[in-house]
C-alpha atoms as a PDB file:
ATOM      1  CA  UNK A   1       0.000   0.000   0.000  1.00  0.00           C
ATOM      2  CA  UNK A   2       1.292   3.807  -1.070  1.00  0.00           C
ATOM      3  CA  UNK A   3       2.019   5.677   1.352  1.00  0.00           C
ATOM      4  CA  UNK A   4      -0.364   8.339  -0.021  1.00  0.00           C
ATOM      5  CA  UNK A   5      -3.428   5.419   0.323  1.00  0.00           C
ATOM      6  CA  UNK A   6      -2.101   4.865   3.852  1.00  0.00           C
ATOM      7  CA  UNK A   7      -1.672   8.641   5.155  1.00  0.00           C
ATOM      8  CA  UNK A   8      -5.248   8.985   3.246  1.00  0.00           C
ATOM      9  CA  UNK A   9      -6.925   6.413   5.428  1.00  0.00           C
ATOM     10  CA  UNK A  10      -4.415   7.536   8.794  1.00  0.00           C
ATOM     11  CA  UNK A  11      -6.350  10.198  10.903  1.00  0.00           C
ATOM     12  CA  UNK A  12      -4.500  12.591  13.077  1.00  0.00           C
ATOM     13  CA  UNK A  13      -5.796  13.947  16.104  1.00  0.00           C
ATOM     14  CA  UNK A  14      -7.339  16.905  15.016  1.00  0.00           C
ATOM     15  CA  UNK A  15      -6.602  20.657  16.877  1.00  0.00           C
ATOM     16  CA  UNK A  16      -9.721  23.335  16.160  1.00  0.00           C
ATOM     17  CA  UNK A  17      -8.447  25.968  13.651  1.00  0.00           C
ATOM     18  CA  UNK A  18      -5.812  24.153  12.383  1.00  0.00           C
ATOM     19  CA  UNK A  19      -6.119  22.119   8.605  1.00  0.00           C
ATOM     20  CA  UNK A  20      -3.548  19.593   7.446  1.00  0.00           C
ATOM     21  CA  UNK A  21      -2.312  18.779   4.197  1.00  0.00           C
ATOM     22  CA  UNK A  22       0.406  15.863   3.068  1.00  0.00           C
ATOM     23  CA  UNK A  23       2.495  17.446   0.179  1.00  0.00           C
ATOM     24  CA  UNK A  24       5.988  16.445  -1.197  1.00  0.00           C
ATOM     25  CA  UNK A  25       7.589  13.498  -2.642  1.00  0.00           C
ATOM     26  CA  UNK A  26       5.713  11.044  -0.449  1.00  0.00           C
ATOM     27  CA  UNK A  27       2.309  12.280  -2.203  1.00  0.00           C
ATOM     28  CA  UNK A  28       3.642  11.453  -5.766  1.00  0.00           C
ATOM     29  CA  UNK A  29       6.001   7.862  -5.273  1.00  0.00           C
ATOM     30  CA  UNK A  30       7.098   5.376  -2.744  1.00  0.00           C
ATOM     31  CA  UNK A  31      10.540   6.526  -2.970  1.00  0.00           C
ATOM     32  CA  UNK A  32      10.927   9.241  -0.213  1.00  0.00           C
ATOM     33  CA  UNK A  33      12.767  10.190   3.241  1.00  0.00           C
ATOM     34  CA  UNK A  34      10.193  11.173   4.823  1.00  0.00           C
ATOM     35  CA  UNK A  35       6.772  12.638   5.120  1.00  0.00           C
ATOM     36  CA  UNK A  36       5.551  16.465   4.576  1.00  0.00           C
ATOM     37  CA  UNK A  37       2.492  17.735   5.904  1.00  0.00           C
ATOM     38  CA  UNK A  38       1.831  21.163   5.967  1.00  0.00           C
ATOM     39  CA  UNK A  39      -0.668  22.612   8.814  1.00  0.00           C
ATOM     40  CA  UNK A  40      -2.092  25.525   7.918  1.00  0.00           C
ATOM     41  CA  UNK A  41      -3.525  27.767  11.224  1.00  0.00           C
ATOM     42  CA  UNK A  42      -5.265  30.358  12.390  1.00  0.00           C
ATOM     43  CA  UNK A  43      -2.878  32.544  14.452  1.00  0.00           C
ATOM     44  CA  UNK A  44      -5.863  35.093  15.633  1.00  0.00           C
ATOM     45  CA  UNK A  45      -7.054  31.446  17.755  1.00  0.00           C
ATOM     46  CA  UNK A  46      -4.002  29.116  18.162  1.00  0.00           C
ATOM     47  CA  UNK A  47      -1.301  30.016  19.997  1.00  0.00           C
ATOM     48  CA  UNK A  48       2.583  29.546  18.541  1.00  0.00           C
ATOM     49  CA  UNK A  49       3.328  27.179  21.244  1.00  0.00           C
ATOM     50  CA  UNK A  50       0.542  25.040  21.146  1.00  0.00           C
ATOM     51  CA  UNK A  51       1.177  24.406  17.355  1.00  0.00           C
ATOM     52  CA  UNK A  52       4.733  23.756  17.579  1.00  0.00           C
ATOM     53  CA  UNK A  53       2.873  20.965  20.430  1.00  0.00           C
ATOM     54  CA  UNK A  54       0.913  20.002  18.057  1.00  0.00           C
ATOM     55  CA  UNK A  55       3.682  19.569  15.423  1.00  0.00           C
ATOM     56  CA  UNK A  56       5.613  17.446  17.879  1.00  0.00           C
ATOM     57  CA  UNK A  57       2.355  15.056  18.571  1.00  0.00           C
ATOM     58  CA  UNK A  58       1.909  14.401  14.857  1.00  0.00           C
ATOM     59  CA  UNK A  59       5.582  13.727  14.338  1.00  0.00           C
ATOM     60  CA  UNK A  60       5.373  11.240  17.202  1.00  0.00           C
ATOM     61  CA  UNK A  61       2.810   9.538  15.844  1.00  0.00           C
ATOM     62  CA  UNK A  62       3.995   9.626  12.153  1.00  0.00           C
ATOM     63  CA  UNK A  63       7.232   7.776  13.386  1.00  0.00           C
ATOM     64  CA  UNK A  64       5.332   5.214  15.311  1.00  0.00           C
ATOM     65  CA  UNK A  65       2.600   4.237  12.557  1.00  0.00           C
ATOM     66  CA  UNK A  66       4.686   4.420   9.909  1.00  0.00           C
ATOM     67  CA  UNK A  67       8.536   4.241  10.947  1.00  0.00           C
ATOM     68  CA  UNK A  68       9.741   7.764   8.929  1.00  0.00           C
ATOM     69  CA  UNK A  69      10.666  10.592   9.714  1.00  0.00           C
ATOM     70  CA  UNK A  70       8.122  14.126   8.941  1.00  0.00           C
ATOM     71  CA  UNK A  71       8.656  17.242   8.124  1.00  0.00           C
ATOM     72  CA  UNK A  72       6.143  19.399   9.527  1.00  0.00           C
ATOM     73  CA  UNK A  73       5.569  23.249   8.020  1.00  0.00           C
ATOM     74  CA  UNK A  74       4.034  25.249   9.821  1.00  0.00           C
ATOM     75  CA  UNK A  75       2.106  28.138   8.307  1.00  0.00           C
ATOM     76  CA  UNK A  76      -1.141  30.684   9.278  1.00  0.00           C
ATOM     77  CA  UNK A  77      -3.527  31.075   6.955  1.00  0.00           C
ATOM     78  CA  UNK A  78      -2.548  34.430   5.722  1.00  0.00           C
ATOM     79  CA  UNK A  79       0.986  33.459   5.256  1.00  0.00           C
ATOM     80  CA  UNK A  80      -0.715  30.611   2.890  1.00  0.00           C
ATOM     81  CA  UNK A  81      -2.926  33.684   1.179  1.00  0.00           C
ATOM     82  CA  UNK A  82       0.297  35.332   0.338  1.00  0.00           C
ATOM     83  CA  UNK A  83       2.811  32.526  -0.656  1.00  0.00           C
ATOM     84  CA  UNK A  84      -0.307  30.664  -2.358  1.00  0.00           C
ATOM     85  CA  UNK A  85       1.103  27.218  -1.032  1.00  0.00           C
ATOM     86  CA  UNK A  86      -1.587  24.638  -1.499  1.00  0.00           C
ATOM     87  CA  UNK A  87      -1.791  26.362  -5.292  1.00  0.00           C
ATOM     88  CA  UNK A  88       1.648  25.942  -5.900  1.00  0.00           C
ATOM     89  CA  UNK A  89       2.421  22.360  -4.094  1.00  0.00           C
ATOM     90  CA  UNK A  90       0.244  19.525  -5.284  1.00  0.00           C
ATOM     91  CA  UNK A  91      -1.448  18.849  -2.074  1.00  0.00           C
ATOM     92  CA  UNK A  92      -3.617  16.346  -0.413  1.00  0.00           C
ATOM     93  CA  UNK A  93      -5.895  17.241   3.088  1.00  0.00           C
ATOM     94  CA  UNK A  94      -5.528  14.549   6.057  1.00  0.00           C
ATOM     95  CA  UNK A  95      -8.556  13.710   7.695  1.00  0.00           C
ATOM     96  CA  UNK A  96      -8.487  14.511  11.130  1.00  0.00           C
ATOM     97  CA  UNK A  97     -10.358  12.943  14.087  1.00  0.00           C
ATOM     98  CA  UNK A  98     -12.403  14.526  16.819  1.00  0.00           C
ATOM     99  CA  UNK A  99     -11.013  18.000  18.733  1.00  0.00           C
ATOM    100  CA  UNK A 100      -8.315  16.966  21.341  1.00  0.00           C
ATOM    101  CA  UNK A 101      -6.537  19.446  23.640  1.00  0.00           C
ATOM    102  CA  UNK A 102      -2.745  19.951  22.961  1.00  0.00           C
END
């Protein structure tokens, strides 16, 4: 199984304002170093530290389920307005699960 099918069907715990999206070479083959999800925030209702948290959680769990390493980019939503990221980057959006606190 790709690891696109497999992060497709994987659901992270999910933080409110916050949307996640795998990008990068593991979206488009099975030859990769590791895994790149952006999360995309809103900095007017999360907090810096408790999305860097929230980084670190995902990472954790990315490892476990699936033995690789992530890259995690972290970005508000008006920093994604301006660079146009999910535009530019072909993109895919993780499903998350129900709210849990950081």
């Amino acid at each position: 199984m790709s690891v696109k099918k497999k992060i497709s069907d994987f659901q992270i715990d999910s933080l409110e304002y916050t949307d996640l999206y795998l990008f990068g070479s593991s979206l488009i083959s099975n030859d990769f170093g590791d895994i790149d999800i952006a999360i995309i925030y809103d900095k007017t209702k999360v907090g810096l530290e408790k999305i860097i948290e929230y980084r670190r959680k995902i990472q954790i769990q990315i490892f476990e389920i699936f033995n690789c390493d992530s890259d995690i980019l972290l970005m508000s939503t008006e920093e994604e307005r301006e660079m146009q990221f999910l535009m530019n980057a072909k993109n895919k959006k993780i499903k998350k699960n129900l709210h849990i606190e950081c």
